[in-house]
N, C-alpha and C. Protein backbone atom coordinates (compact mmCIF):
# COMPACT_ATOMS: atom_id res chain seq x y z
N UNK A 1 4.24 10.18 -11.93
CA UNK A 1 4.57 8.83 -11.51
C UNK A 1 3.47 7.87 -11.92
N UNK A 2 3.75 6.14 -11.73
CA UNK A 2 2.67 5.85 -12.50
C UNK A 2 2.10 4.79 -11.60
N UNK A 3 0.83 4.24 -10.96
CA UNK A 3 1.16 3.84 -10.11
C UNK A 3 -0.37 2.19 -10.75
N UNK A 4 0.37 1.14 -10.13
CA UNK A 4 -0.52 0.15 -10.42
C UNK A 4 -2.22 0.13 -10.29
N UNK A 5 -2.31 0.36 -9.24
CA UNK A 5 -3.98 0.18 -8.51
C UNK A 5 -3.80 1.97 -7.73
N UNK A 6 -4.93 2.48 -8.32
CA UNK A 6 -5.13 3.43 -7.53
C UNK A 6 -6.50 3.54 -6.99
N UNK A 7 -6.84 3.96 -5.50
CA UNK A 7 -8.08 3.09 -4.76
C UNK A 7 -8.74 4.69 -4.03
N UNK A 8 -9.12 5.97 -4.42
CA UNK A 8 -9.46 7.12 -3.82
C UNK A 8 -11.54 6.36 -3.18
N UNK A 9 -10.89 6.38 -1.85
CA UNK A 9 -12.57 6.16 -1.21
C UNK A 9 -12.87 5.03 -1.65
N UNK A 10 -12.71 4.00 -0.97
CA UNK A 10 -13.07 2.80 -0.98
C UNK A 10 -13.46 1.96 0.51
N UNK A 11 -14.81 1.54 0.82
CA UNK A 11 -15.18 1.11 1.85
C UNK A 11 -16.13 -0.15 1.64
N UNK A 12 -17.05 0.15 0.85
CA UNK A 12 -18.17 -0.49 0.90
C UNK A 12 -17.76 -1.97 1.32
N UNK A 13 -17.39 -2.72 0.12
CA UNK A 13 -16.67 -4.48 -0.02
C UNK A 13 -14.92 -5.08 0.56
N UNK A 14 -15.14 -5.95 0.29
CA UNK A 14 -13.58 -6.39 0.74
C UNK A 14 -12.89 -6.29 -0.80
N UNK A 15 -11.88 -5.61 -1.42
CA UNK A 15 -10.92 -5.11 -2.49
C UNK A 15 -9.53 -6.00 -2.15
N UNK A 16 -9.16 -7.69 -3.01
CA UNK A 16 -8.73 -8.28 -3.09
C UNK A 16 -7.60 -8.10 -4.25
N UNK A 17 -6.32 -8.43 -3.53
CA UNK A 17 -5.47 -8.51 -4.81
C UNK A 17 -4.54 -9.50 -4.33
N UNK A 18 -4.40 -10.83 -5.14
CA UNK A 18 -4.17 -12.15 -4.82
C UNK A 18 -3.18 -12.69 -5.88
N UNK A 19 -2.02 -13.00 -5.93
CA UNK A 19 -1.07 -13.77 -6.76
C UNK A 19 -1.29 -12.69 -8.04
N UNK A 20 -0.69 -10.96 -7.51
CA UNK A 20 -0.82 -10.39 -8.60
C UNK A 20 0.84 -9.66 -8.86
N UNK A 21 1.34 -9.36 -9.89
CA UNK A 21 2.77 -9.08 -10.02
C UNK A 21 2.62 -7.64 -10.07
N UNK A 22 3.27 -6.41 -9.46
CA UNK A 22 3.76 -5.35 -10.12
C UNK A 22 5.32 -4.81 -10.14
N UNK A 23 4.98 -4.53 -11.37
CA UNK A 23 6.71 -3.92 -12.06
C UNK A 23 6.41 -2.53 -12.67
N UNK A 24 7.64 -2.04 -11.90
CA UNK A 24 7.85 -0.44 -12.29
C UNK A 24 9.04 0.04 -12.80
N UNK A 25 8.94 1.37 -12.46
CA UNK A 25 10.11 2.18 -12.50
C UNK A 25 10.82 2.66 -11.38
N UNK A 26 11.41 3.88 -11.33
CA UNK A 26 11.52 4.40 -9.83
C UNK A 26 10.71 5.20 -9.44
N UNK A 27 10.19 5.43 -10.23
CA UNK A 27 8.88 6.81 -9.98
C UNK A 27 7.60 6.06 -9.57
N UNK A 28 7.52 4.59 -9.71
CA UNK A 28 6.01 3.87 -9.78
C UNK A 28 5.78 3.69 -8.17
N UNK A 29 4.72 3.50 -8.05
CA UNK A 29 4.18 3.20 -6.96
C UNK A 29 3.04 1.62 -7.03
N UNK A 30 3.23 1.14 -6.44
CA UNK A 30 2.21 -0.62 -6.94
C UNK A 30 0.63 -0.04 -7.18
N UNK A 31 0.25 0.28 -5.56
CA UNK A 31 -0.79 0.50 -4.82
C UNK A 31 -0.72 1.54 -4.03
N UNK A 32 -1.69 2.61 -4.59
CA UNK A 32 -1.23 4.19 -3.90
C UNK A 32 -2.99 3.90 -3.47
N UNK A 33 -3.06 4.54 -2.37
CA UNK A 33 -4.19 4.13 -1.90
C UNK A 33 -4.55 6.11 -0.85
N UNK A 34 -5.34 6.82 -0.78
CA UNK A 34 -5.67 7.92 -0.04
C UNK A 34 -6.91 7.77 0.17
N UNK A 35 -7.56 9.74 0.91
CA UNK A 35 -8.19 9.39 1.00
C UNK A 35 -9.39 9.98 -0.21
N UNK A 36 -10.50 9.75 -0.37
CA UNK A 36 -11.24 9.99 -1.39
C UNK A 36 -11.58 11.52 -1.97
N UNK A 37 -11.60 11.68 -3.40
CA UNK A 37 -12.02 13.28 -3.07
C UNK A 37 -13.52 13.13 -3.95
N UNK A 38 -14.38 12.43 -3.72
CA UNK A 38 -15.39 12.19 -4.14
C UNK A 38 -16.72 12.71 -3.02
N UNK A 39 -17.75 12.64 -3.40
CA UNK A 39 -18.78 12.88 -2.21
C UNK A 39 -18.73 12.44 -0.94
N UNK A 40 -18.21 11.21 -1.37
CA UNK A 40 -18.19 10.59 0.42
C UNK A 40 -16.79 10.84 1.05
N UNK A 41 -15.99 10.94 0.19
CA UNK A 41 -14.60 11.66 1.11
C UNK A 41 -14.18 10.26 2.47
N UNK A 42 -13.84 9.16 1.88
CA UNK A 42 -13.65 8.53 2.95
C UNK A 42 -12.01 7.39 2.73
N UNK A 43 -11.93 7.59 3.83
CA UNK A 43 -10.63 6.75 3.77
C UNK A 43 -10.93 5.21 2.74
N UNK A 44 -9.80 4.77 2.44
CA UNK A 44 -9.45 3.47 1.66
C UNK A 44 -9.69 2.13 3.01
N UNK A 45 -10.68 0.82 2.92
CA UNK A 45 -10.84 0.30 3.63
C UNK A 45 -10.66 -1.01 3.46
N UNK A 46 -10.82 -2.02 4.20
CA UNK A 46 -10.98 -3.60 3.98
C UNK A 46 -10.40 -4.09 2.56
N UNK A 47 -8.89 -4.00 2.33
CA UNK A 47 -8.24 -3.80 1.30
C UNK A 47 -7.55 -5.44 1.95
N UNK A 48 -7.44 -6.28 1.21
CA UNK A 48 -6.26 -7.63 0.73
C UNK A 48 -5.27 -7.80 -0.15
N UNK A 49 -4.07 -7.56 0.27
CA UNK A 49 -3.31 -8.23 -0.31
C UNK A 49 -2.49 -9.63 -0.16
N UNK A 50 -2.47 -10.10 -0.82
CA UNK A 50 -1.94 -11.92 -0.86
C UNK A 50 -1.18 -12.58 -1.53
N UNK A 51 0.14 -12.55 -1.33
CA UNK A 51 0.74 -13.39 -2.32
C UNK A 51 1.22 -12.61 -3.78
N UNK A 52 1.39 -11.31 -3.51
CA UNK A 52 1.95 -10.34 -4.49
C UNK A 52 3.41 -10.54 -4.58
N UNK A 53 3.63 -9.77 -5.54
CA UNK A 53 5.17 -9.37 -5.86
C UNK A 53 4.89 -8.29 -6.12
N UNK A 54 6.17 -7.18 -6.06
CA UNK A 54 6.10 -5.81 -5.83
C UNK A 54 7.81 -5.45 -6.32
N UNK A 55 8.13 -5.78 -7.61
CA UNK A 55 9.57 -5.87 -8.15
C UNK A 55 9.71 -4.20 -8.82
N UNK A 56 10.45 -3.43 -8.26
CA UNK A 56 10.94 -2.86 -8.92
C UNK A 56 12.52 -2.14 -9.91
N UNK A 57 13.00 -1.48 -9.80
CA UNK A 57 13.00 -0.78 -9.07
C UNK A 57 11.81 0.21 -8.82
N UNK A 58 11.22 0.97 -7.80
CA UNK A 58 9.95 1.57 -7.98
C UNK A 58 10.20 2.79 -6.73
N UNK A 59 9.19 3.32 -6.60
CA UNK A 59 9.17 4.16 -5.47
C UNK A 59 9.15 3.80 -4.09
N UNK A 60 8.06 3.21 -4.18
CA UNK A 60 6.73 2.15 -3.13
C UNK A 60 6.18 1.20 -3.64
N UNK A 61 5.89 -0.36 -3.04
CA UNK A 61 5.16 -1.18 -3.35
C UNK A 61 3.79 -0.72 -2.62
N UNK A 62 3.93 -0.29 -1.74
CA UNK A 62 2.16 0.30 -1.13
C UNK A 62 2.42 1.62 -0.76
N UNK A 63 1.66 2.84 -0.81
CA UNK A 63 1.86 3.87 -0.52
C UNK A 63 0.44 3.97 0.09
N UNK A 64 0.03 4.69 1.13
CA UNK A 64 -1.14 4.73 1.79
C UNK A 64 -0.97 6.44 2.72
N UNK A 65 -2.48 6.56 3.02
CA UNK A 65 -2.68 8.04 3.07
C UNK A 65 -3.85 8.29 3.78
N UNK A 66 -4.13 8.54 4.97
CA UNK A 66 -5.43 8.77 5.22
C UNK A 66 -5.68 8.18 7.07
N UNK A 67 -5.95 9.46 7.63
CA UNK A 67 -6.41 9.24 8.93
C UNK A 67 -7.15 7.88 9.48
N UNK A 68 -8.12 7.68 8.57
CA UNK A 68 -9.00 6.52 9.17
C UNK A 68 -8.74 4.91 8.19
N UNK A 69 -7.88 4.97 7.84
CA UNK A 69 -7.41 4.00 6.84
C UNK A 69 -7.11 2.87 8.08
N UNK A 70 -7.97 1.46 7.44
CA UNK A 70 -8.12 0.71 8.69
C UNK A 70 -8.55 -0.82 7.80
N UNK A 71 -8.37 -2.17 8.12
CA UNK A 71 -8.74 -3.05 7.83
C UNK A 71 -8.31 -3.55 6.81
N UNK A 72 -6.86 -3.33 6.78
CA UNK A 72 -5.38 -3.77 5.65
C UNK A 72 -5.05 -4.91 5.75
N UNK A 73 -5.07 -5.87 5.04
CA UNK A 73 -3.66 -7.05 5.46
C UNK A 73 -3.14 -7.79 4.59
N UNK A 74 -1.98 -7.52 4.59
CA UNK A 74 -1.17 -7.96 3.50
C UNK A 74 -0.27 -8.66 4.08
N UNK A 75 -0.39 -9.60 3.31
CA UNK A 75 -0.01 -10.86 3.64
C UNK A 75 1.17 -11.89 2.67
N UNK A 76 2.17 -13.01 3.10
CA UNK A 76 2.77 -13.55 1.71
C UNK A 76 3.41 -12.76 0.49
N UNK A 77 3.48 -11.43 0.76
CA UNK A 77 4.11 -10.77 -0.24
C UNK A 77 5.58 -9.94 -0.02
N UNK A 78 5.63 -10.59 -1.87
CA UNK A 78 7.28 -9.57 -1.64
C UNK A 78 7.88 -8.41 -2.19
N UNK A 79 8.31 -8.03 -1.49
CA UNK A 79 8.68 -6.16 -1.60
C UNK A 79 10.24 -6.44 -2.38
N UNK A 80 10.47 -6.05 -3.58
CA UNK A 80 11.87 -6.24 -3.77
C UNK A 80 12.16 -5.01 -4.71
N UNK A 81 13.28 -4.52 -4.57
CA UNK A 81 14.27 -3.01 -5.13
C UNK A 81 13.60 -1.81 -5.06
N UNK A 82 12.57 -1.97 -4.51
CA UNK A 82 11.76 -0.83 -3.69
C UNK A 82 12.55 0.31 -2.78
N UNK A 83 12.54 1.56 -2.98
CA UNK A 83 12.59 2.74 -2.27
C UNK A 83 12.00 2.14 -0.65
N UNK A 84 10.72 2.00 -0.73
CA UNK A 84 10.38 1.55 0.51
C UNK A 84 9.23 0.28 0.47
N UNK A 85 8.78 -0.41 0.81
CA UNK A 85 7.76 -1.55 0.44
C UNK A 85 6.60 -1.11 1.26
N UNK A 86 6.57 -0.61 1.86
CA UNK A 86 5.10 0.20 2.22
C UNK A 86 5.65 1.96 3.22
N UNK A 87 4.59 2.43 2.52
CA UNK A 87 4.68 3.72 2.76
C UNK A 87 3.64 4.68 3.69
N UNK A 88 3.62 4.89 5.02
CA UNK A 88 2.44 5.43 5.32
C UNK A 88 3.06 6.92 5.32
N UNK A 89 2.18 7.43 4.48
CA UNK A 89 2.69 8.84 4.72
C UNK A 89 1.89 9.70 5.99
N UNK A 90 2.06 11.39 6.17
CA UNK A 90 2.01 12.02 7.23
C UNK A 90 0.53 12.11 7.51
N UNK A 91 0.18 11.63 8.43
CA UNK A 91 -1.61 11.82 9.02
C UNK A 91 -1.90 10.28 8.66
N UNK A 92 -1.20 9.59 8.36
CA UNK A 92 -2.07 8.41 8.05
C UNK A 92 -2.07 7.66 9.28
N UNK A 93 -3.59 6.88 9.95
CA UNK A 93 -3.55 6.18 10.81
C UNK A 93 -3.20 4.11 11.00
N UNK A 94 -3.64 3.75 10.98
CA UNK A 94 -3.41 2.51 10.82
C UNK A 94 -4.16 1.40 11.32
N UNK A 95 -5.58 2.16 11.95
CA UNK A 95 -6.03 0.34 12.86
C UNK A 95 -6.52 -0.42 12.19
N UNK A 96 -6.42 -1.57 12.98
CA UNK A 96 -6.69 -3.13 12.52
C UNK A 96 -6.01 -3.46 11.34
N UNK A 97 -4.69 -2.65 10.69
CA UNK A 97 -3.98 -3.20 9.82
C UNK A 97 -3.05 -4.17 10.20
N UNK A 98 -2.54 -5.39 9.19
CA UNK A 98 -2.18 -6.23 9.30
C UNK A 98 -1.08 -6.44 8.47
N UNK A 99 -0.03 -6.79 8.85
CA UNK A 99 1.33 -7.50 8.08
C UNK A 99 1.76 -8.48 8.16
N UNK A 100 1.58 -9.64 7.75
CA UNK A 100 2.13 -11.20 8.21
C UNK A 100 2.97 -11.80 7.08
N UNK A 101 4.09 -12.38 7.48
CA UNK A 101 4.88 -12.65 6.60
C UNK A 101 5.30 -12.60 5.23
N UNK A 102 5.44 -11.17 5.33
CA UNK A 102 6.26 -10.53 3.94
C UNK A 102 7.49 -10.44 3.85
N UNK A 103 8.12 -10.52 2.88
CA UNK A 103 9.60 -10.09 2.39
C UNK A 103 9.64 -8.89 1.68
N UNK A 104 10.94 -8.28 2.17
CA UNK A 104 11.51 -7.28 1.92
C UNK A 104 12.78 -7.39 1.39
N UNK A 105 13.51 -7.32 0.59
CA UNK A 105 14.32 -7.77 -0.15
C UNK A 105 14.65 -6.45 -0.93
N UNK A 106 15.94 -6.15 -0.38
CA UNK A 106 16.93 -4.66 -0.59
C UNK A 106 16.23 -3.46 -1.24
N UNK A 107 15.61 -3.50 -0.52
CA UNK A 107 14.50 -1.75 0.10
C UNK A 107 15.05 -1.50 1.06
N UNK A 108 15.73 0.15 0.73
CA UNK A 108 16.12 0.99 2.02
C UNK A 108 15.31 1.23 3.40
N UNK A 109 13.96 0.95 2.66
CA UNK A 109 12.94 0.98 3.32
C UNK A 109 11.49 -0.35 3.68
N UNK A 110 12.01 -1.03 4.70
CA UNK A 110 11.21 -2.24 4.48
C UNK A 110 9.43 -1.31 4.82
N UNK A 111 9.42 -0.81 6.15
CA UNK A 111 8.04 -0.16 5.92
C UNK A 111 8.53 1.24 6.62
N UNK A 112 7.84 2.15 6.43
CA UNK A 112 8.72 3.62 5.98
C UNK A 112 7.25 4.42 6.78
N UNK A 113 7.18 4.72 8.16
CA UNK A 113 6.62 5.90 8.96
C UNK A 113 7.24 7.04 8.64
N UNK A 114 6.21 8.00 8.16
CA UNK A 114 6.49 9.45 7.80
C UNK A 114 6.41 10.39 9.09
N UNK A 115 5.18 10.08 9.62
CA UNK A 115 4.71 10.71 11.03
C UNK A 115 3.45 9.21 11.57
N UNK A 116 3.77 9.21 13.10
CA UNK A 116 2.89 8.85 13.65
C UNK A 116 1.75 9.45 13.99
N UNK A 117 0.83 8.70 14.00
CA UNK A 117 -0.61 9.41 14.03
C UNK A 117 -0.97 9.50 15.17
């Protein structure tokens, strides 16, 4: 699958993505985000999104992964012919993430819980 931004272990800074377009397939994913398999092994953090588009048809416009995954907010963006427009898959936690006025636009899946954490 092919996926726009891929983010393994990211904490240090704030990771901005602002009036940015992604287009796929059905297999794509925008923003696949887990957690790191690098030395520090740490969840994906203090991540922005703003004012995206997320057109596919695609898999996921966000796919996310990871117990301590925390300090999300995506914001102004739109999810359209998406499988699902955000994806937390199984073990993933969620605090201090944020969703404020996004569109979802004919995704079976506007935001898609695999398992609660």
């Amino acid at each position: 699958s092919l996926s726009g931004a891929v983010a393994p272990s990211f904490t240090d800074d704030r990771l901005i993505f602002e009036r940015v377009r992604f287009q796929g397939t059905e297999s794509s994913v925008g923003i696949r985000a887990a957690k790191g398999t690098q030395a520090d092994s740490v969840d994906c953090q203090n991540i922005f999104v703003k004012q995206c588009r997320f057109i596919g048809p695609m898999a996921a416009g966000l796919r996310l992964k990871g117990a301590e995954l925390r300090a999300w907010e995506v914001r102004e963006t739109i999810f359209a012919h998406a499988a699902a427009g955000v994806e937390f898959l199984e073990g993933t936690g969620w605090a201090n993430c944020e969703f404020v006025n996004n569109t979802f636009y004919q995704c079976p899946f506007g935001v898609r819980i695999e398992q609660q954490p």
